[in-house]
PDB file of N, CA and C in Angstrom:
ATOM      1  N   UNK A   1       4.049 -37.969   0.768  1.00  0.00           N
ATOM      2  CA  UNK A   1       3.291 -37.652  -0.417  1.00  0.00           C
ATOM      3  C   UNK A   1       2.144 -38.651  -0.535  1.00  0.00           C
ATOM      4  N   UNK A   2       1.043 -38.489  -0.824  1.00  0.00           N
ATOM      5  CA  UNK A   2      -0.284 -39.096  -1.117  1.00  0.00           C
ATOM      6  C   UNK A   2       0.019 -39.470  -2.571  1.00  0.00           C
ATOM      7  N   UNK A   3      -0.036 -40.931  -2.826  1.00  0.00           N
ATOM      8  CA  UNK A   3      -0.307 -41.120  -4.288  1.00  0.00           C
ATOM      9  C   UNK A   3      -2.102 -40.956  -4.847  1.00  0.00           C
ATOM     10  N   UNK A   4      -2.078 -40.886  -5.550  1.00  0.00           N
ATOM     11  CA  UNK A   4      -2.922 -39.696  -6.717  1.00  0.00           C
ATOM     12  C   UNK A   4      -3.557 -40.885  -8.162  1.00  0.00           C
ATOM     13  N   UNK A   5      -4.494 -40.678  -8.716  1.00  0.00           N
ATOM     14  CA  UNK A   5      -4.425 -42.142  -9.677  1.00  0.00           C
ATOM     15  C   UNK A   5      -4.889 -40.800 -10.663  1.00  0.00           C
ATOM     16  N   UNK A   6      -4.515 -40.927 -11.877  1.00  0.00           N
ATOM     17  CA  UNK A   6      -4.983 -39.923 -12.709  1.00  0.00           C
ATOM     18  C   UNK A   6      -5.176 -40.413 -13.958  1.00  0.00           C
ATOM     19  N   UNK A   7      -5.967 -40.367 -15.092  1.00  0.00           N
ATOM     20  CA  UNK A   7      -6.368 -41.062 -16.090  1.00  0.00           C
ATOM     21  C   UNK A   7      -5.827 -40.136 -17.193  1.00  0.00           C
ATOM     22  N   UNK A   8      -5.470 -40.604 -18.321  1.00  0.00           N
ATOM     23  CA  UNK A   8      -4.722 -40.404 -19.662  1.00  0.00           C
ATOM     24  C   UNK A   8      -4.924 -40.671 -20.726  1.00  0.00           C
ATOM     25  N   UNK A   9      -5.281 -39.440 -21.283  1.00  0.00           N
ATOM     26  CA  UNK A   9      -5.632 -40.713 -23.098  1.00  0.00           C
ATOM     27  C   UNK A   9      -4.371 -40.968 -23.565  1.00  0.00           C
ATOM     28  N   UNK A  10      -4.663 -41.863 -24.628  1.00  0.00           N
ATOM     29  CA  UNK A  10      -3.380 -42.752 -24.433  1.00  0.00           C
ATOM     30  C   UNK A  10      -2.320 -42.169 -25.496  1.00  0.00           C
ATOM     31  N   UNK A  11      -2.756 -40.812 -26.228  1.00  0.00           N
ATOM     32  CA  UNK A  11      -1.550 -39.962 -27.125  1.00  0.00           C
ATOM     33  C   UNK A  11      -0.879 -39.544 -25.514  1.00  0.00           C
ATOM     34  N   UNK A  12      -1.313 -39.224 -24.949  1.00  0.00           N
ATOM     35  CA  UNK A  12      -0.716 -38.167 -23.601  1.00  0.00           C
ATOM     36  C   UNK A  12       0.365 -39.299 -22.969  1.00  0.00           C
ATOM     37  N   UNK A  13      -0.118 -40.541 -23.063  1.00  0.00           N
ATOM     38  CA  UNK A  13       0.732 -41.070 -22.291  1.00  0.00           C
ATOM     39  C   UNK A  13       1.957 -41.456 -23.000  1.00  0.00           C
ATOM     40  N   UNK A  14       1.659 -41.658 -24.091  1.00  0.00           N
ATOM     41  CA  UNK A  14       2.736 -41.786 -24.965  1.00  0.00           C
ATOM     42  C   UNK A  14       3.603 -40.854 -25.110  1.00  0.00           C
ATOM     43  N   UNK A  15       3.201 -39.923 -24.922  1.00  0.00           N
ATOM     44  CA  UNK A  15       4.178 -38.707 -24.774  1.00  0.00           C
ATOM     45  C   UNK A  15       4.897 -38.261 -23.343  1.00  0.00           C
ATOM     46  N   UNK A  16       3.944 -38.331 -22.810  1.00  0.00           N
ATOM     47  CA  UNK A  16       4.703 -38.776 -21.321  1.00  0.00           C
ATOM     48  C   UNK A  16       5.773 -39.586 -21.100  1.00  0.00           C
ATOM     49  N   UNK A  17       5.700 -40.836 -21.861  1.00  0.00           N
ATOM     50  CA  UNK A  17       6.678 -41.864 -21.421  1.00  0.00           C
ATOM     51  C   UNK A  17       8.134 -41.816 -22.156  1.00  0.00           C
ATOM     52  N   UNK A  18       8.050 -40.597 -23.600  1.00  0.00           N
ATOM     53  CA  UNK A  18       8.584 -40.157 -24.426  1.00  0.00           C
ATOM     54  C   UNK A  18       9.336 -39.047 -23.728  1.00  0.00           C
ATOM     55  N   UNK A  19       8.927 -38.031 -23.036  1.00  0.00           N
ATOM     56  CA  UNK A  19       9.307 -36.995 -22.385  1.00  0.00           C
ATOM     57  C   UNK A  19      10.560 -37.685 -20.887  1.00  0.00           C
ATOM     58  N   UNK A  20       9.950 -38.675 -20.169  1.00  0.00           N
ATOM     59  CA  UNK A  20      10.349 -39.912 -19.317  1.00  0.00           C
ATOM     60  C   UNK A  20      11.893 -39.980 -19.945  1.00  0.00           C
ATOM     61  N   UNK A  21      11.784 -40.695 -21.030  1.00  0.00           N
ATOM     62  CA  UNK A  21      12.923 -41.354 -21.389  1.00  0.00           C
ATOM     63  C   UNK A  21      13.840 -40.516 -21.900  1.00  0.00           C
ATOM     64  N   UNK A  22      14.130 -39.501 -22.615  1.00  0.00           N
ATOM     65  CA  UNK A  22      14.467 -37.974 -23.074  1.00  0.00           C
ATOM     66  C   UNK A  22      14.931 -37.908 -21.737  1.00  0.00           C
ATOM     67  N   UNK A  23      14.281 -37.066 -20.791  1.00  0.00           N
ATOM     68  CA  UNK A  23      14.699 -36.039 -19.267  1.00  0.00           C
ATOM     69  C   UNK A  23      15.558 -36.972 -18.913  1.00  0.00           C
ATOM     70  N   UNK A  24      15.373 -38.489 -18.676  1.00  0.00           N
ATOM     71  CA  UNK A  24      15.593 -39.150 -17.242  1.00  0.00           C
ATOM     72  C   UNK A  24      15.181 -38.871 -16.154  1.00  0.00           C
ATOM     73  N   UNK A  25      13.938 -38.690 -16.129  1.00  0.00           N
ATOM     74  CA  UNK A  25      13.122 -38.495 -14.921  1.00  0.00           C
ATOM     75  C   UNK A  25      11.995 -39.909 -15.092  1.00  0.00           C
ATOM     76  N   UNK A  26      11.103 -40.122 -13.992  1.00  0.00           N
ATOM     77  CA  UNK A  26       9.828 -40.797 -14.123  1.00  0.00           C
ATOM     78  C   UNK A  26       8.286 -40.000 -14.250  1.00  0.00           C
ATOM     79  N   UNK A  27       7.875 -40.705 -15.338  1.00  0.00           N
ATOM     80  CA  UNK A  27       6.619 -39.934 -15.304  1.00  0.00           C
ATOM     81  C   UNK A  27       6.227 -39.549 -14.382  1.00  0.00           C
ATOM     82  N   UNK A  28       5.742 -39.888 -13.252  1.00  0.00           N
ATOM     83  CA  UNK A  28       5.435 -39.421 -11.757  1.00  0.00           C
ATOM     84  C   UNK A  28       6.058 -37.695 -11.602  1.00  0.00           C
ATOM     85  N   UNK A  29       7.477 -37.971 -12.058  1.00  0.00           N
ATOM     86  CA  UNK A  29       8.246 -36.465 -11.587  1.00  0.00           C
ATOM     87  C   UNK A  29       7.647 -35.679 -12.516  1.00  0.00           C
ATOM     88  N   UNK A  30       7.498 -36.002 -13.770  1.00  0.00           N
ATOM     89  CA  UNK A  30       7.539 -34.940 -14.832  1.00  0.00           C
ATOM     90  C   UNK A  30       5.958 -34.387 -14.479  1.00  0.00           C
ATOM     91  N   UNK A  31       5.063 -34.890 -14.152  1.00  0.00           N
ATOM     92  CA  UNK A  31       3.772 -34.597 -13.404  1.00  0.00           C
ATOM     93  C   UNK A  31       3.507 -33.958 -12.321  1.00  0.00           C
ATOM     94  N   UNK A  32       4.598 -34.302 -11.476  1.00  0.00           N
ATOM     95  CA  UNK A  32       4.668 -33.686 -10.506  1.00  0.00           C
ATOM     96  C   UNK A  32       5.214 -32.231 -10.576  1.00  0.00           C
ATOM     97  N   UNK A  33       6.226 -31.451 -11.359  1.00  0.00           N
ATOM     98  CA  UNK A  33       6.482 -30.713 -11.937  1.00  0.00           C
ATOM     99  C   UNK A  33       5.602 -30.048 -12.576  1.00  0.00           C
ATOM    100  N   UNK A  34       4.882 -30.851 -13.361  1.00  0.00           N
ATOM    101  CA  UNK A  34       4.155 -30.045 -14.892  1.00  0.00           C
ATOM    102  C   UNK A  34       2.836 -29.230 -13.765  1.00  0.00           C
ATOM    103  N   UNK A  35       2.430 -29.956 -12.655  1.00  0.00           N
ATOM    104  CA  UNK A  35       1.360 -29.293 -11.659  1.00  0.00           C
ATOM    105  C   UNK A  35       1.581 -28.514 -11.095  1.00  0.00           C
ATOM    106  N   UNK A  36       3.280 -28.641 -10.302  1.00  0.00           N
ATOM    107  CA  UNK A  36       4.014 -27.165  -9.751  1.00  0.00           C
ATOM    108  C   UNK A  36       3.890 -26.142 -10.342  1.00  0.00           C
ATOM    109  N   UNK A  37       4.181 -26.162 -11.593  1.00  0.00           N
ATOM    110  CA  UNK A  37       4.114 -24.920 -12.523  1.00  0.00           C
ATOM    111  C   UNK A  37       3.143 -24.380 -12.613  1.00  0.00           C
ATOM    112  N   UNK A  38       1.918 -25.472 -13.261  1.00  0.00           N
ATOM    113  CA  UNK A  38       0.832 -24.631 -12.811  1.00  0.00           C
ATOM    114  C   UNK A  38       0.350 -24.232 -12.383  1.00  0.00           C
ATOM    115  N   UNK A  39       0.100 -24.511 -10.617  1.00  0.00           N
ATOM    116  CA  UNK A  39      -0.236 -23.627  -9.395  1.00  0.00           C
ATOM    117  C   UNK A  39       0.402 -22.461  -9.226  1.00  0.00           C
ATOM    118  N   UNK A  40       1.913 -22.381  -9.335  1.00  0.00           N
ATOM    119  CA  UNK A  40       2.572 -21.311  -9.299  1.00  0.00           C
ATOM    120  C   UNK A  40       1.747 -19.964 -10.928  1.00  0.00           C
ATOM    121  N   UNK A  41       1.582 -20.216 -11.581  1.00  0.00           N
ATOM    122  CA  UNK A  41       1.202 -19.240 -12.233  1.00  0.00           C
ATOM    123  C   UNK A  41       0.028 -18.944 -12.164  1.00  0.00           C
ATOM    124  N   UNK A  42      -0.929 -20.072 -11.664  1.00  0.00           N
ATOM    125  CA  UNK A  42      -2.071 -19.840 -10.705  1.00  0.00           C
ATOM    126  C   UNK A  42      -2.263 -18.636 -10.081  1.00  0.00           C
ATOM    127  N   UNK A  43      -1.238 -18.785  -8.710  1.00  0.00           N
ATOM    128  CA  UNK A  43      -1.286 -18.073  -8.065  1.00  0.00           C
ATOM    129  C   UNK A  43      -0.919 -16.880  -8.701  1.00  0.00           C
ATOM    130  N   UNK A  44      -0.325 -16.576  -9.323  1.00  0.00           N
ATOM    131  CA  UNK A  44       0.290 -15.105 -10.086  1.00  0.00           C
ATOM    132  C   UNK A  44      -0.895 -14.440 -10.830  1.00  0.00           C
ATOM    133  N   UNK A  45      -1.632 -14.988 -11.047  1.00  0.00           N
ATOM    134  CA  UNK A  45      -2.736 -14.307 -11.735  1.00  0.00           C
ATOM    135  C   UNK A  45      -4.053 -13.545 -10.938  1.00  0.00           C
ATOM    136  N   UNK A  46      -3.644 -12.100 -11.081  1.00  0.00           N
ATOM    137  CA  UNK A  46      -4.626 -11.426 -10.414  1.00  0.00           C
ATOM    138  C   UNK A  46      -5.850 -11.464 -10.811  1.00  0.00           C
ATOM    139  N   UNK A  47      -6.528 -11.211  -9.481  1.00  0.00           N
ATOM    140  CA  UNK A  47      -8.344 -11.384  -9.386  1.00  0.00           C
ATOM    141  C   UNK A  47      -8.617 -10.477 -10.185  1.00  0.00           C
ATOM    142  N   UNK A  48      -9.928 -11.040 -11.030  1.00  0.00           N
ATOM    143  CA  UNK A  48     -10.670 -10.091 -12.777  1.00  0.00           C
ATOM    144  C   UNK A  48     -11.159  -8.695 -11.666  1.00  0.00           C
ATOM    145  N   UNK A  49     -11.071  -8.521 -10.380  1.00  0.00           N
ATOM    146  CA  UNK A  49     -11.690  -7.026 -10.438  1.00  0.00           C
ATOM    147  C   UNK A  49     -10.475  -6.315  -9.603  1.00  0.00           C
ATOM    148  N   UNK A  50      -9.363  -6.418 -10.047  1.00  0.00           N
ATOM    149  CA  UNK A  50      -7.941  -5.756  -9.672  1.00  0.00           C
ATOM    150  C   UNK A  50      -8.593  -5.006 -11.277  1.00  0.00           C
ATOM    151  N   UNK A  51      -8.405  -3.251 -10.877  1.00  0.00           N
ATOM    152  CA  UNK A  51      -8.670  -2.097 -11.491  1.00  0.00           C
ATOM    153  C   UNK A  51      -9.685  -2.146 -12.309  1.00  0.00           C
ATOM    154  N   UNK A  52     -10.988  -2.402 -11.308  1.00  0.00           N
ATOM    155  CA  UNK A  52     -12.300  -2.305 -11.744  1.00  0.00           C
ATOM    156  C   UNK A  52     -12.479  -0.573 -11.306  1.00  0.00           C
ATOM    157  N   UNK A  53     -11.539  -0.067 -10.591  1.00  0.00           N
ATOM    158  CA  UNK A  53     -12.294   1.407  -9.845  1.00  0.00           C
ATOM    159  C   UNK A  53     -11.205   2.336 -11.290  1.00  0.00           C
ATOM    160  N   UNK A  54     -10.648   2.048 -11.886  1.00  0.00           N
ATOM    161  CA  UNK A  54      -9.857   2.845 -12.773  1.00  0.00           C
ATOM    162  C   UNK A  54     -10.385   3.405 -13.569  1.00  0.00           C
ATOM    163  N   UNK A  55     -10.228   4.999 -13.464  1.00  0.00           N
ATOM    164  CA  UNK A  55     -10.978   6.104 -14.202  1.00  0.00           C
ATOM    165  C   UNK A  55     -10.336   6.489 -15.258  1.00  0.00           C
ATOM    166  N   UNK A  56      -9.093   6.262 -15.533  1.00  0.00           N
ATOM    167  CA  UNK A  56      -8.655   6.937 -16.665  1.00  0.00           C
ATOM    168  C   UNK A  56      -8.056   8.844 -16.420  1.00  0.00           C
ATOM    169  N   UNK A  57      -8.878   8.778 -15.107  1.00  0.00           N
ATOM    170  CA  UNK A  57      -8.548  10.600 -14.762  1.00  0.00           C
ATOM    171  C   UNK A  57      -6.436  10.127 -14.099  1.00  0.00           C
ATOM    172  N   UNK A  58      -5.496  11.234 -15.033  1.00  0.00           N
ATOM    173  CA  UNK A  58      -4.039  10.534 -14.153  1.00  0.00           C
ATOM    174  C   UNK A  58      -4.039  11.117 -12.934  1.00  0.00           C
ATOM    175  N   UNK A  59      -5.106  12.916 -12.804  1.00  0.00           N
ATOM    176  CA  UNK A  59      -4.415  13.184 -11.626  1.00  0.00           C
ATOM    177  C   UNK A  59      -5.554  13.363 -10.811  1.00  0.00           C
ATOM    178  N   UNK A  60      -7.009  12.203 -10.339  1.00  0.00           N
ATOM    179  CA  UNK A  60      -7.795  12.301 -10.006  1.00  0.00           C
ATOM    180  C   UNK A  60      -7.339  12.476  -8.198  1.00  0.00           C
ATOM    181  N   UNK A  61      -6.333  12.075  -7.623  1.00  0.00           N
ATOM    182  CA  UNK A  61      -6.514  12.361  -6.218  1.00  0.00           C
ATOM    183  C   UNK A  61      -5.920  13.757  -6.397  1.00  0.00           C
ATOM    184  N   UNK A  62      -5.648  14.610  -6.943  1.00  0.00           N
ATOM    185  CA  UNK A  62      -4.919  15.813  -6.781  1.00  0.00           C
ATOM    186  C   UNK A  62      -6.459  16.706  -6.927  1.00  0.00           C
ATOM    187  N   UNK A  63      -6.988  16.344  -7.967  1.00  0.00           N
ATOM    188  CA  UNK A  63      -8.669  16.996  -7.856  1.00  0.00           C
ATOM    189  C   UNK A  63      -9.751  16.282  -7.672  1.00  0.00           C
ATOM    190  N   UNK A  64      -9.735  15.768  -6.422  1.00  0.00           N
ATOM    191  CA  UNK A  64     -10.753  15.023  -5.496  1.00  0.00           C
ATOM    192  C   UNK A  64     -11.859  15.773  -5.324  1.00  0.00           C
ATOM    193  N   UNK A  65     -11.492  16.806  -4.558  1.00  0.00           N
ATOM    194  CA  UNK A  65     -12.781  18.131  -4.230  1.00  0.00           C
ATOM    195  C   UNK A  65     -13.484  18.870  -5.413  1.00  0.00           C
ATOM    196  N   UNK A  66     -12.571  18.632  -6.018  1.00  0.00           N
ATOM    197  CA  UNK A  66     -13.265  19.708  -7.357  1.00  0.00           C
ATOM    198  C   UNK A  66     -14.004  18.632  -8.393  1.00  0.00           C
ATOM    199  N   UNK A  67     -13.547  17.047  -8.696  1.00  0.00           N
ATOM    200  CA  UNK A  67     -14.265  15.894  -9.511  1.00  0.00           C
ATOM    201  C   UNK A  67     -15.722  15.581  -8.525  1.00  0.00           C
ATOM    202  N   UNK A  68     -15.572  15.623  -7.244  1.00  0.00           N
ATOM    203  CA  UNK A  68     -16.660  15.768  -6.146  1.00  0.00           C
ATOM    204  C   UNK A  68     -17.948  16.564  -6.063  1.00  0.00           C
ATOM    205  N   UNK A  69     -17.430  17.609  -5.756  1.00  0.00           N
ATOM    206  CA  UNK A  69     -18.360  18.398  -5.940  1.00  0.00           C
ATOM    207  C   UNK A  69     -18.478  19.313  -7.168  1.00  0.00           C
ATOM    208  N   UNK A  70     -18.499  19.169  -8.236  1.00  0.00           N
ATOM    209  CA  UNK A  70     -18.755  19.462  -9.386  1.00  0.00           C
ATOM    210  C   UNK A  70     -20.044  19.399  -9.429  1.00  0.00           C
ATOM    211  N   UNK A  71     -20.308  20.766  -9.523  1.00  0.00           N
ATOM    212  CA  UNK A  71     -22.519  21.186  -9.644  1.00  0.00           C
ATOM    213  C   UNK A  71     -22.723  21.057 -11.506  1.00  0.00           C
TER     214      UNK A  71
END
């Protein structure tokens, strides 16, 4: 693991060291954690143009030819 230097205002850390003593973990872990989580839901979040092509038509591939060529 690469140590990391990360800066804190100092309510955060206080709460950190509060959260620390509560879990029985070390701040380090509870950070290390609190970042896991967030990448993971990161990743879960689909790209803003997932159902940019959505028409609202339900049975548009059933009338392809006929929404198509419509004169």
């Amino acid at each position: 693991m690469k140590p990391t230097v990360i800066y804190l205002p100092q309510e955060t850390e206080q709460v950190l060291e509060q959260l620390s003593v509560q879990g029985g973990k070390t701040p380090s872990e509870i950070i290390q954690e609190a970042i896991q989580l967030y990448v993971v839901n990161k990743k879960k979040t689909l790209p803003k143009c997932v159902g940019m092509g959505k028409s609202g038509i339900s049975d548009l591939s059933e009338r392809v030819d006929e929404l198509l060529w419509k004169e």
